[in-house]
C-alpha atoms as a PDB file:
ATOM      1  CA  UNK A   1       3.907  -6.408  11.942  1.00  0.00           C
ATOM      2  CA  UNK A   2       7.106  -8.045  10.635  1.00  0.00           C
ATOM      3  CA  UNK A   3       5.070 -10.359   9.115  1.00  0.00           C
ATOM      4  CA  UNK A   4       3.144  -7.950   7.418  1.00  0.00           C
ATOM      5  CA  UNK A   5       6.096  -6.480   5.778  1.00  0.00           C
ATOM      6  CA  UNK A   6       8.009  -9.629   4.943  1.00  0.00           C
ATOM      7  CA  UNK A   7       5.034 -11.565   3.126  1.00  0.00           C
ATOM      8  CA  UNK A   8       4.354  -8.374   1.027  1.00  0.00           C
ATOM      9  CA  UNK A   9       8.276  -8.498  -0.009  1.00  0.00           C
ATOM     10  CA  UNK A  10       8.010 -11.980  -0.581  1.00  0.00           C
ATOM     11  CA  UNK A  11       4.635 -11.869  -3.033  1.00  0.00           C
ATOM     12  CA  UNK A  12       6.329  -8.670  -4.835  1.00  0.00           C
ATOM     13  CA  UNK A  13       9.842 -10.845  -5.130  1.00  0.00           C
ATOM     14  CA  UNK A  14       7.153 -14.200  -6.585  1.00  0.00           C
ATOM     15  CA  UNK A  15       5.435 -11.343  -8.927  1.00  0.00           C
ATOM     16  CA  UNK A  16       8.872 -10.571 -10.642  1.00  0.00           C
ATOM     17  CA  UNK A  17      10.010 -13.672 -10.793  1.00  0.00           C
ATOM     18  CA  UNK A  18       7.152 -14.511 -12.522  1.00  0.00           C
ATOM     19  CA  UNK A  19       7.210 -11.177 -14.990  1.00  0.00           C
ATOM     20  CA  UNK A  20       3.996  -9.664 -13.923  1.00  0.00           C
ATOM     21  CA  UNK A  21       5.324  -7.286 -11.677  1.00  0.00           C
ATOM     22  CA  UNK A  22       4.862  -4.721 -14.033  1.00  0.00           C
ATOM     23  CA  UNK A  23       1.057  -5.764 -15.435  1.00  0.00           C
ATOM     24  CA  UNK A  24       0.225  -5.743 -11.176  1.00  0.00           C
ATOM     25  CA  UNK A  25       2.049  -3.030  -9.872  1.00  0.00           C
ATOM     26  CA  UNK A  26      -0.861  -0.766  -9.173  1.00  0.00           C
ATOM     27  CA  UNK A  27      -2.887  -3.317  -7.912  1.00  0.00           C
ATOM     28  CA  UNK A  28      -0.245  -4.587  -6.150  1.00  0.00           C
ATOM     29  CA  UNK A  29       0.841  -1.074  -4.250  1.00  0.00           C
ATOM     30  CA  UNK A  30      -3.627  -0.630  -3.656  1.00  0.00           C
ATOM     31  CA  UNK A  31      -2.937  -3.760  -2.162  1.00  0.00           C
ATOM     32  CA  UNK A  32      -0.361  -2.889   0.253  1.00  0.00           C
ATOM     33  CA  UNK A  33      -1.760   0.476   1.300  1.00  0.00           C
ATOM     34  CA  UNK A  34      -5.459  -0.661   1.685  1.00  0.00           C
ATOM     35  CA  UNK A  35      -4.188  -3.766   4.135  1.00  0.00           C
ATOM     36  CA  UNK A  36      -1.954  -1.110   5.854  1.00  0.00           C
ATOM     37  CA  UNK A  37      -4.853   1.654   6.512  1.00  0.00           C
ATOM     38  CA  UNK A  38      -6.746  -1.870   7.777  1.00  0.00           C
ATOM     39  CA  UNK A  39      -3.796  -2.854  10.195  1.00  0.00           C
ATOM     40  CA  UNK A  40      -4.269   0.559  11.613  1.00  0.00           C
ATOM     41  CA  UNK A  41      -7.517   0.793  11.927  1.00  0.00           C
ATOM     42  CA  UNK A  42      -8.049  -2.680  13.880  1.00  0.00           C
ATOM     43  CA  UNK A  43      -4.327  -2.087  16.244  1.00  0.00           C
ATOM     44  CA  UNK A  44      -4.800  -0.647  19.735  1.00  0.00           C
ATOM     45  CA  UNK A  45      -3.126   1.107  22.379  1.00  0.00           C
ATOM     46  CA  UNK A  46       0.572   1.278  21.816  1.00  0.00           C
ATOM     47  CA  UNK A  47       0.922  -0.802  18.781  1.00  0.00           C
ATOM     48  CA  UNK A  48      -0.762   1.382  16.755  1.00  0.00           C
ATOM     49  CA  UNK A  49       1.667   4.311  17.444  1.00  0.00           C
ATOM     50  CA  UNK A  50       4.720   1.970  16.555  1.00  0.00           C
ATOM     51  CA  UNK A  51       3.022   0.357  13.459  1.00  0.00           C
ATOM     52  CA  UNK A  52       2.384   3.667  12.269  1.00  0.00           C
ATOM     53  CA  UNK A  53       6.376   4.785  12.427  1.00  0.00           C
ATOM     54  CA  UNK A  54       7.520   1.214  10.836  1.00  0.00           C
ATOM     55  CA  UNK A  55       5.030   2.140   8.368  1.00  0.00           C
ATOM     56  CA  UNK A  56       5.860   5.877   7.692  1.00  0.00           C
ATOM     57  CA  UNK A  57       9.328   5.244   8.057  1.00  0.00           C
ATOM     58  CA  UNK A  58      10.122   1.785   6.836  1.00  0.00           C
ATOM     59  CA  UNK A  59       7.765  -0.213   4.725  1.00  0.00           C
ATOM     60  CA  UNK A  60       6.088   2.932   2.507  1.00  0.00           C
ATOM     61  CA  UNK A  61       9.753   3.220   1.490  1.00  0.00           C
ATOM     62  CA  UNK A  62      10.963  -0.243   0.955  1.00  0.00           C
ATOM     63  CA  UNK A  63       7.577  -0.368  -1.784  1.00  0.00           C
ATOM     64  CA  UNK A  64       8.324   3.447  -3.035  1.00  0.00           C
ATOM     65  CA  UNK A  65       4.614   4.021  -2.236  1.00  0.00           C
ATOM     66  CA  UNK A  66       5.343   7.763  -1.249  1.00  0.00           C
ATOM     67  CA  UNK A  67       6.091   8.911  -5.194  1.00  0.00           C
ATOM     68  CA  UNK A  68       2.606   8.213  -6.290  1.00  0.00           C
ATOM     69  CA  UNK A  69      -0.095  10.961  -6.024  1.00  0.00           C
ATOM     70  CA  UNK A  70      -3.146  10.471  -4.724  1.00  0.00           C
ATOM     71  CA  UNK A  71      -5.013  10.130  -7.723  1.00  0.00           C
ATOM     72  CA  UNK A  72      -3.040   6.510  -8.254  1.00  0.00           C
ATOM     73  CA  UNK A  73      -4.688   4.242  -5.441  1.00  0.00           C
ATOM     74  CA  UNK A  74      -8.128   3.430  -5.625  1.00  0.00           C
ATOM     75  CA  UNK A  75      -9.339   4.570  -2.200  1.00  0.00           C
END
């Protein structure tokens, strides 16, 4: 799951670097949501119930995807 999180800060660290951040950030926080509701959905036994704290705890934070309302992501 580590490298879940770490390749998603990398690609948002190459996006600002790059200046499009900003033009992608919706797309880019769909992005990250939809491939964590997939992680979940395809992790059993145990896994699941630590993925799911790293993820509530950790990662939703680290890309402030908690201030958004639900009408911002696209599923």
């Amino acid at each position: 799951m580590e490298i879940f999180y770490r390749t998603r800060q990398i690609l948002k660290i190459l996006l600002k670097e790059k200046k499009i951040y900003k033009k992608f950030k919706q797309y880019f926080i769909n992005f990250v949501v939809t491939y964590s509701i997939y992680k979940l959905e395809n992790i059993n036994g145990i896994f699941i119930l630590f993925f799911f704290q790293k993820l509530k705890n950790e990662y939703l934070n680290d890309f402030v995807i908690k201030k958004y309302n639900k009408n911002y992501f696209f599923i």
